[in-house]
C-alpha atoms as a PDB file:
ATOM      1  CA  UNK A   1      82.254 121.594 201.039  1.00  0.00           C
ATOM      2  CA  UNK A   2      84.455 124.484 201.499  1.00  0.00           C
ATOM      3  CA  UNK A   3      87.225 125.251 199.063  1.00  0.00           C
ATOM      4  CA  UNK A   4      91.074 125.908 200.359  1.00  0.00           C
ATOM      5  CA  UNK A   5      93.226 127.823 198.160  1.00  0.00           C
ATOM      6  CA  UNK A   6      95.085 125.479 195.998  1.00  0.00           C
ATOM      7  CA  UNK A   7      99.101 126.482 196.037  1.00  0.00           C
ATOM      8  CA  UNK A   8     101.308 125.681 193.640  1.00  0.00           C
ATOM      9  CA  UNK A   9     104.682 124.847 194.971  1.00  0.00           C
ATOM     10  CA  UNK A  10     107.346 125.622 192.535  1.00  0.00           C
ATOM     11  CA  UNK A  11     110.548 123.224 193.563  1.00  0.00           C
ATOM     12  CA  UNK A  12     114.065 123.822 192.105  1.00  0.00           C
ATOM     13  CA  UNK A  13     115.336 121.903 189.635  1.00  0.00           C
ATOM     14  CA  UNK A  14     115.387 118.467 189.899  1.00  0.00           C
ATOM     15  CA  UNK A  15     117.437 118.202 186.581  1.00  0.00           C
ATOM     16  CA  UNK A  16     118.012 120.663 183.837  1.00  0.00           C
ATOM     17  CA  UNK A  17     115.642 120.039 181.350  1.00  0.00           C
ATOM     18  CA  UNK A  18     112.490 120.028 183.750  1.00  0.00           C
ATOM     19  CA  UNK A  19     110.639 121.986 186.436  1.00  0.00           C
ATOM     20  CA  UNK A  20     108.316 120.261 188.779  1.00  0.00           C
ATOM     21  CA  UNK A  21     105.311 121.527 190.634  1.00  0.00           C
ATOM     22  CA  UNK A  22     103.092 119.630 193.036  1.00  0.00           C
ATOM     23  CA  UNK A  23      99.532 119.778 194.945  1.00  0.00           C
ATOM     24  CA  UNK A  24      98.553 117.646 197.848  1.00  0.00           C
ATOM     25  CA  UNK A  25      95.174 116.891 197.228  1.00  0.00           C
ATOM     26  CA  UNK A  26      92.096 115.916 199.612  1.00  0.00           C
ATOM     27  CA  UNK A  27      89.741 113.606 198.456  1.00  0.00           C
ATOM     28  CA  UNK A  28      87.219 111.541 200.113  1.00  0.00           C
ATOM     29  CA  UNK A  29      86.827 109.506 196.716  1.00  0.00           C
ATOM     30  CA  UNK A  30      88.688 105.935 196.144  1.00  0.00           C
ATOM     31  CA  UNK A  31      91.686 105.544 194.150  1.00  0.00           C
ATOM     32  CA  UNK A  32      90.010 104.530 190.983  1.00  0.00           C
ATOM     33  CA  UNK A  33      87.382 107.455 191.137  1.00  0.00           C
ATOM     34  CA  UNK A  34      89.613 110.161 191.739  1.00  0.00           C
ATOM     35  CA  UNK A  35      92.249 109.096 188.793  1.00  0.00           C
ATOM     36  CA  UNK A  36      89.300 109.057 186.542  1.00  0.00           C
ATOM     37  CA  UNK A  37      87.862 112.298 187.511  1.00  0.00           C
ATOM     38  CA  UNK A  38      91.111 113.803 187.313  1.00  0.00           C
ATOM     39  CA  UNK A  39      91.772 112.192 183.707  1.00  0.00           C
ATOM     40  CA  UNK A  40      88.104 114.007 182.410  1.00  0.00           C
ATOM     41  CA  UNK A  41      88.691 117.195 183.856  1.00  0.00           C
ATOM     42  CA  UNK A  42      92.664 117.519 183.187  1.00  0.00           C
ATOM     43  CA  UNK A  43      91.942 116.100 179.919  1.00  0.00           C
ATOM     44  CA  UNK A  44      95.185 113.868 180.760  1.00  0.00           C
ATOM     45  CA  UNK A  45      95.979 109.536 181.025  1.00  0.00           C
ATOM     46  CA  UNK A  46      96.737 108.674 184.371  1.00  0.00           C
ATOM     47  CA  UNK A  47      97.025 104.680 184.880  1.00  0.00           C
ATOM     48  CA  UNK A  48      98.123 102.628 187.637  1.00  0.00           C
ATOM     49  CA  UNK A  49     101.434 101.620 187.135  1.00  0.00           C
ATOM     50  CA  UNK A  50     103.270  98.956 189.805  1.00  0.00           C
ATOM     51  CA  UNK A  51     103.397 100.813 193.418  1.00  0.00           C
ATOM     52  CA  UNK A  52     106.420 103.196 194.299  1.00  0.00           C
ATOM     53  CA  UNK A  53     108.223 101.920 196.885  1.00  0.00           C
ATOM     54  CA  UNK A  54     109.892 103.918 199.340  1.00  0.00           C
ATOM     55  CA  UNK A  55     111.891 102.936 202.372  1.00  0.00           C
ATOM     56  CA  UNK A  56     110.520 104.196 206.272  1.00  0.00           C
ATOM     57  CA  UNK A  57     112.839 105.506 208.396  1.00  0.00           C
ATOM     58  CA  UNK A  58     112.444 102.186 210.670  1.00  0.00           C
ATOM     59  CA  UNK A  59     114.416 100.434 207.575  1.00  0.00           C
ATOM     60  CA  UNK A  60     110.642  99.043 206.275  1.00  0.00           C
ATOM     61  CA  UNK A  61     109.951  98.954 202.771  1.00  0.00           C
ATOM     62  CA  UNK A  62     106.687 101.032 201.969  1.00  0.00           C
ATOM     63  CA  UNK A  63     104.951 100.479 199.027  1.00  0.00           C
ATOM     64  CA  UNK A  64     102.204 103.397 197.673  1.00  0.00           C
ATOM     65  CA  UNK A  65      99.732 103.485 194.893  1.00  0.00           C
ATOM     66  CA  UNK A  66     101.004 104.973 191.909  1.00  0.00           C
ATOM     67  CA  UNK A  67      99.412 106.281 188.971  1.00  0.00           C
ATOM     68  CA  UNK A  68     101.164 107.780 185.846  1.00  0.00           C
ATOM     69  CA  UNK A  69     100.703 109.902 182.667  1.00  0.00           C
ATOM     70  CA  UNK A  70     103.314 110.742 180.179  1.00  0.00           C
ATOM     71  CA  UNK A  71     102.510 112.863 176.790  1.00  0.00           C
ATOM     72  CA  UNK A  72     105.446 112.113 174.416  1.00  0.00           C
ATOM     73  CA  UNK A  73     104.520 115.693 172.397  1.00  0.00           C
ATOM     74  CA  UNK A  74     105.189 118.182 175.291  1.00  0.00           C
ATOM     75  CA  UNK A  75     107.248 115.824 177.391  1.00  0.00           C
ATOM     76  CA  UNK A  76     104.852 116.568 180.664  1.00  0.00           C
ATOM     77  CA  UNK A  77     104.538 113.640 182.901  1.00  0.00           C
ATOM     78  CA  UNK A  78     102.014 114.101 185.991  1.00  0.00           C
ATOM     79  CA  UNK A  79     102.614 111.488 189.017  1.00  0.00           C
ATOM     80  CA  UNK A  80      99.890 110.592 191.602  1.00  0.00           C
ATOM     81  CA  UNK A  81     100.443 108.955 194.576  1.00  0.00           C
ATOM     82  CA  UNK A  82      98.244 107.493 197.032  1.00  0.00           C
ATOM     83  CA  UNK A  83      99.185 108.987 200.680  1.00  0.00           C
ATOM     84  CA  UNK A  84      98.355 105.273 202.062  1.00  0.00           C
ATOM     85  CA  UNK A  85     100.319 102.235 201.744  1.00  0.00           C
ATOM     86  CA  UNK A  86     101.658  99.249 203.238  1.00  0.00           C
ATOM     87  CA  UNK A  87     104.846  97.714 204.295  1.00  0.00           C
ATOM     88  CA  UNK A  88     106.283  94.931 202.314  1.00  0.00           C
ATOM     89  CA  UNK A  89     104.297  91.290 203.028  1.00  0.00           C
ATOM     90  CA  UNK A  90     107.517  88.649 203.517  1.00  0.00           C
ATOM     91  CA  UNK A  91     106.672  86.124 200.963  1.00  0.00           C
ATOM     92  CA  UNK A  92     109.110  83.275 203.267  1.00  0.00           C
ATOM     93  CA  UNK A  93     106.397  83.275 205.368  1.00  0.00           C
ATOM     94  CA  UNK A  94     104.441  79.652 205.319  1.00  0.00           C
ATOM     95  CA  UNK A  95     100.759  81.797 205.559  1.00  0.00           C
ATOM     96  CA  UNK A  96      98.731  77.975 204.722  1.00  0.00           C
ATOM     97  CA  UNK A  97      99.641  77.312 208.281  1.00  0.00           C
ATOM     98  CA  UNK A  98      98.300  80.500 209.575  1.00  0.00           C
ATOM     99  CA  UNK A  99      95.018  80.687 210.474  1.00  0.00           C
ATOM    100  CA  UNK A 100      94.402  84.335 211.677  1.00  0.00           C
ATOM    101  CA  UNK A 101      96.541  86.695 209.318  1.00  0.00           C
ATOM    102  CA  UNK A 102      97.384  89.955 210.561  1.00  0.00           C
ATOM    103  CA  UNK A 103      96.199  93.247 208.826  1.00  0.00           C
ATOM    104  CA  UNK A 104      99.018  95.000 207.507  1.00  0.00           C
ATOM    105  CA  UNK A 105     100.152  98.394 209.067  1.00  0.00           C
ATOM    106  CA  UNK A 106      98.952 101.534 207.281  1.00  0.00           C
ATOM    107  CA  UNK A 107     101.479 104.032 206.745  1.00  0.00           C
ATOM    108  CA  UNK A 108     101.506 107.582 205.173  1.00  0.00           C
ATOM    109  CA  UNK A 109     103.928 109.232 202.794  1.00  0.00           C
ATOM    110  CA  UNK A 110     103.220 112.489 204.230  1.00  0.00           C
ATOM    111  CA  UNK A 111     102.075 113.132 207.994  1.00  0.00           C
ATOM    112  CA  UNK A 112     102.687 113.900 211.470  1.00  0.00           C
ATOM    113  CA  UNK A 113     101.985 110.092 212.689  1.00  0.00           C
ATOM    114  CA  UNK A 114     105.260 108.393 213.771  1.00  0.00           C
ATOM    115  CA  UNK A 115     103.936 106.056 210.705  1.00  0.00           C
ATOM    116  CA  UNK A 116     104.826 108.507 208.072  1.00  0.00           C
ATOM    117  CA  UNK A 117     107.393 108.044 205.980  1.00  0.00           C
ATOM    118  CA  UNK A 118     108.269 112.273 205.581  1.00  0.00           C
ATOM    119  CA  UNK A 119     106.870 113.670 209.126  1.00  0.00           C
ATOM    120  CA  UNK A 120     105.053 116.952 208.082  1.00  0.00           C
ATOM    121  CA  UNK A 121     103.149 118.592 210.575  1.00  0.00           C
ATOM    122  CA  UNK A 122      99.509 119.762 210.024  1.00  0.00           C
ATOM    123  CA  UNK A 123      99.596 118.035 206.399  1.00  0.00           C
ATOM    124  CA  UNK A 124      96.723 115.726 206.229  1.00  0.00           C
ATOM    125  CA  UNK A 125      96.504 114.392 203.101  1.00  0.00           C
ATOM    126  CA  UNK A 126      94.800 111.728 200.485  1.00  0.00           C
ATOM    127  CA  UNK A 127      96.896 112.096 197.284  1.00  0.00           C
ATOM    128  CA  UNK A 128      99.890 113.900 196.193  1.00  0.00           C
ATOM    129  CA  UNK A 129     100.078 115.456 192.283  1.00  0.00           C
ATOM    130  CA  UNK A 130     103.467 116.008 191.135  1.00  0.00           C
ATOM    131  CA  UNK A 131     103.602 117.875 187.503  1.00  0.00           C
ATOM    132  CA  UNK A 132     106.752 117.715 185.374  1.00  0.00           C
ATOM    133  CA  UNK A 133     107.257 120.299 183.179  1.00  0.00           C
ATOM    134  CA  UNK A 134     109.530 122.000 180.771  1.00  0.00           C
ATOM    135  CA  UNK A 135     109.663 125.200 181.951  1.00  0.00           C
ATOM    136  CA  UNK A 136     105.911 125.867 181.073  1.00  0.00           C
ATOM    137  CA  UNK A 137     104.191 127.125 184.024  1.00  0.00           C
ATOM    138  CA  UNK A 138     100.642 127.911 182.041  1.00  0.00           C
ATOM    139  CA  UNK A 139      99.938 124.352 182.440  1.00  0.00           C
ATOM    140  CA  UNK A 140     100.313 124.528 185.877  1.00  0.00           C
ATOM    141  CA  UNK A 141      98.023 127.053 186.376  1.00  0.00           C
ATOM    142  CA  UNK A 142      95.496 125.519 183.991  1.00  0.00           C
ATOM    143  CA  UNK A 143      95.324 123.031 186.190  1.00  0.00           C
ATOM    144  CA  UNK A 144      94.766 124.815 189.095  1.00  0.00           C
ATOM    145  CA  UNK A 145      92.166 126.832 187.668  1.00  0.00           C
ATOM    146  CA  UNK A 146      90.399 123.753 186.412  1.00  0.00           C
ATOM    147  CA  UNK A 147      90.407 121.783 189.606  1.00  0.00           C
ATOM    148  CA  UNK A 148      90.024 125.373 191.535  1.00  0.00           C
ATOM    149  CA  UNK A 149      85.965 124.501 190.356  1.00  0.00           C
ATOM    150  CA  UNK A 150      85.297 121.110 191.614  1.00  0.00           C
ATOM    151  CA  UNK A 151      83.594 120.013 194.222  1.00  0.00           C
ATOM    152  CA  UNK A 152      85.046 116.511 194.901  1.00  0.00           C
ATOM    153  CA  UNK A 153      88.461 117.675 195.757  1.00  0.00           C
ATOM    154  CA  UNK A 154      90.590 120.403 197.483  1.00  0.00           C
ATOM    155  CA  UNK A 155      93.990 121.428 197.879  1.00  0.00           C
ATOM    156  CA  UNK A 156      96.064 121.816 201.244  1.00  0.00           C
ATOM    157  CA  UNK A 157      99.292 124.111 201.113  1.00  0.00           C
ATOM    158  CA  UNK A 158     102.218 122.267 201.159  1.00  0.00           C
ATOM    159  CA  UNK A 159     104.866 125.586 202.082  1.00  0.00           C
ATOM    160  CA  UNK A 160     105.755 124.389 205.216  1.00  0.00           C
ATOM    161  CA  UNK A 161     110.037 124.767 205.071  1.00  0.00           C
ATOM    162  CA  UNK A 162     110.809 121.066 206.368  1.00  0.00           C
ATOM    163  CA  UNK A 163     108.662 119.851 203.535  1.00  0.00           C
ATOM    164  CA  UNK A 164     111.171 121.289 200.665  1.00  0.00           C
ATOM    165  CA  UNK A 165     114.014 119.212 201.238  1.00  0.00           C
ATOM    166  CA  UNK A 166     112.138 115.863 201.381  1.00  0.00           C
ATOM    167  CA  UNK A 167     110.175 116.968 198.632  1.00  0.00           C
ATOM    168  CA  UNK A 168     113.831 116.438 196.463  1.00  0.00           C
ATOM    169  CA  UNK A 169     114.263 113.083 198.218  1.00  0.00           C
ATOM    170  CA  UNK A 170     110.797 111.846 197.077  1.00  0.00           C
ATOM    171  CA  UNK A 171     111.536 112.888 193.516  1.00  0.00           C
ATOM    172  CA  UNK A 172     114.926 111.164 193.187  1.00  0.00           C
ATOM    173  CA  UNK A 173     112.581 107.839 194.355  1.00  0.00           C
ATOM    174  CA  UNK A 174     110.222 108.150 191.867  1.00  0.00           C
ATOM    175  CA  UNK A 175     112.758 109.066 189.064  1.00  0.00           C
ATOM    176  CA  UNK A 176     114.448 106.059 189.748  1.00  0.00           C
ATOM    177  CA  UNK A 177     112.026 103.830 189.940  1.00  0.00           C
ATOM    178  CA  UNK A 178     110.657 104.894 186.766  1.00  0.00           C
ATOM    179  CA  UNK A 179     114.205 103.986 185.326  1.00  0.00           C
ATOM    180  CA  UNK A 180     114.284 100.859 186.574  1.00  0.00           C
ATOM    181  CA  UNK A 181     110.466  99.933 185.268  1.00  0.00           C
ATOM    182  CA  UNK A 182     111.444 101.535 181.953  1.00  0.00           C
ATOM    183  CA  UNK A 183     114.940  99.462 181.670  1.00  0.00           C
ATOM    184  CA  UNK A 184     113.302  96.790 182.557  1.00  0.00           C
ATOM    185  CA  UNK A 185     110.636  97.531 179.866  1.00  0.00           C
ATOM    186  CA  UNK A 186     113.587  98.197 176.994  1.00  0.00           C
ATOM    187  CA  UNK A 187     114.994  94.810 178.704  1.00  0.00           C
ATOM    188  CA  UNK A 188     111.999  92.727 177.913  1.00  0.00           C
ATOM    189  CA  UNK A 189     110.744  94.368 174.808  1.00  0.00           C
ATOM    190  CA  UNK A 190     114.311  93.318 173.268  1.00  0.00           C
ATOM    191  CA  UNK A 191     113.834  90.088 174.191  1.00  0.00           C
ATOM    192  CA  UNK A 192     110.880  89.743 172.313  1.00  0.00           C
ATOM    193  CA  UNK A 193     112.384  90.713 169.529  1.00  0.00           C
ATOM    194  CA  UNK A 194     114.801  88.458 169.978  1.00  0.00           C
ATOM    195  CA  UNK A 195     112.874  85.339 170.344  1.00  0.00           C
ATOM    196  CA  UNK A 196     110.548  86.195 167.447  1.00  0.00           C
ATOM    197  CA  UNK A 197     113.752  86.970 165.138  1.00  0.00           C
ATOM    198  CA  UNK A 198     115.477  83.890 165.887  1.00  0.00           C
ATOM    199  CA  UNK A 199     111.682  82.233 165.681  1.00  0.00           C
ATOM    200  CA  UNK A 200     111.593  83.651 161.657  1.00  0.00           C
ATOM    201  CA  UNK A 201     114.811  82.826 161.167  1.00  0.00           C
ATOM    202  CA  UNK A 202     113.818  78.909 162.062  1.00  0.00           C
ATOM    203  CA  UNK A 203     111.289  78.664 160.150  1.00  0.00           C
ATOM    204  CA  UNK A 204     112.404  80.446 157.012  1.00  0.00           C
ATOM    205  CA  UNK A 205     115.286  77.409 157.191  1.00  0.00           C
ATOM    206  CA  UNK A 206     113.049  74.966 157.407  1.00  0.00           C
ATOM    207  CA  UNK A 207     111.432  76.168 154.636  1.00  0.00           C
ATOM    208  CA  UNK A 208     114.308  76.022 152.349  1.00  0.00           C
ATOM    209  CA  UNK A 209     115.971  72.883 153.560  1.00  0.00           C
ATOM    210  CA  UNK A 210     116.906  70.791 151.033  1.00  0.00           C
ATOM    211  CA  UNK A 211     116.086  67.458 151.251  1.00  0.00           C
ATOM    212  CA  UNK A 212     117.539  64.357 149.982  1.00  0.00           C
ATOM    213  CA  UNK A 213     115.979  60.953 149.014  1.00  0.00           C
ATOM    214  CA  UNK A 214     117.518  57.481 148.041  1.00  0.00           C
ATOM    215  CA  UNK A 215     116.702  56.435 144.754  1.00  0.00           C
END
């Protein structure tokens, strides 16, 4: 298998703190292969996390694979996402009274099929590797100069100039939708708390209820 030069596409900032830089990746490996492969070599977490969902221009929700890594000591957090999802199944529909279902459309995130969600001509991809950063390009480049060896998977060059501004769109979906999971997250992990302090706090009176008897 021939090797294309891998390009790193430095984006402007997306907020203050962080840069972001991103590779779209060939692979002809599943989903599960390729995040573990990338996990040994990148020496990195990535885990599948519930899929990003992004809206098609026809008004269709899209939903896409999405796998995450997040190291708390220097605040890098590497998104992967599957080019290939599918729209939205409508759960109203009554599918025990169907008896032939239909296979749901494929659609790409990135592509020059009327089916992708950002058209981008000559950019046929598998997965797409965003890296956020704080200002520290060298691990950028270690990655590229660790995947640079292998075999399994190349990188395709992702200059092209109508690519830049939907590249900003994309990251304002995933940012959000991360903020949603992780309020939702906070939401839930307070409830716990909750429950189990008001579940102490029962049982502690029961323990010291005084009880009365007739004599």
């Amino acid at each position: 298998m021939t090797k294309s030069k891998y390009i790193i596409k430095q984006e402007t900032d997306y907020s203050c703190d962080f840069h972001y830089g991103s590779m779209a990746l060939k692979s002809h490996l599943p989903e599960y292969k390729t995040c573990s492969l990338l996990n040994n070599l990148l020496n990195i977490e990535l885990h599948k996390i519930p899929d990003l969902s992004v809206w098609h221009p026809s008004e269709i929700l899209i939903y896409f694979p999405f796998y995450l890594y997040e190291d708390p000591i220097s605040k890098i957090s590497v998104y992967l996402i599957s080019n290939s999802g599918f729209e939205d199944v409508n759960s109203e529909t009554d599918s025990e009274n169907i008896l032939f279902q239909d296979v749901p459309k494929k659609y790409n995130m990135f592509g020059k099929k009327q089916t992708s969600v950002f058209s981008v001509k000559d950019l046929n991809i598998d997965y797409y590797l965003i890296l956020k950063h704080p200002r520290d390009d060298k691990i950028i480049n270690n990655f590229v100069d660790v995947l640079a060896t292998q075999n399994f998977i190349q990188a395709v060059s992702v200059e092209a100039s109508e690519y830049v501004k939907y590249h900003d769109q994309l990251l304002y979906e995933i940012e959000l939708s991360l903020s949603e999971k992780n309020s939702m997250k906070n939401r839930d992990v307070r409830r716990r708390k909750e429950m189990l302090k008001k579940k102490e706090i029962k049982k502690s009176t029961e323990i010291f209820t005084k009880k009365y008897y007739n004599i």
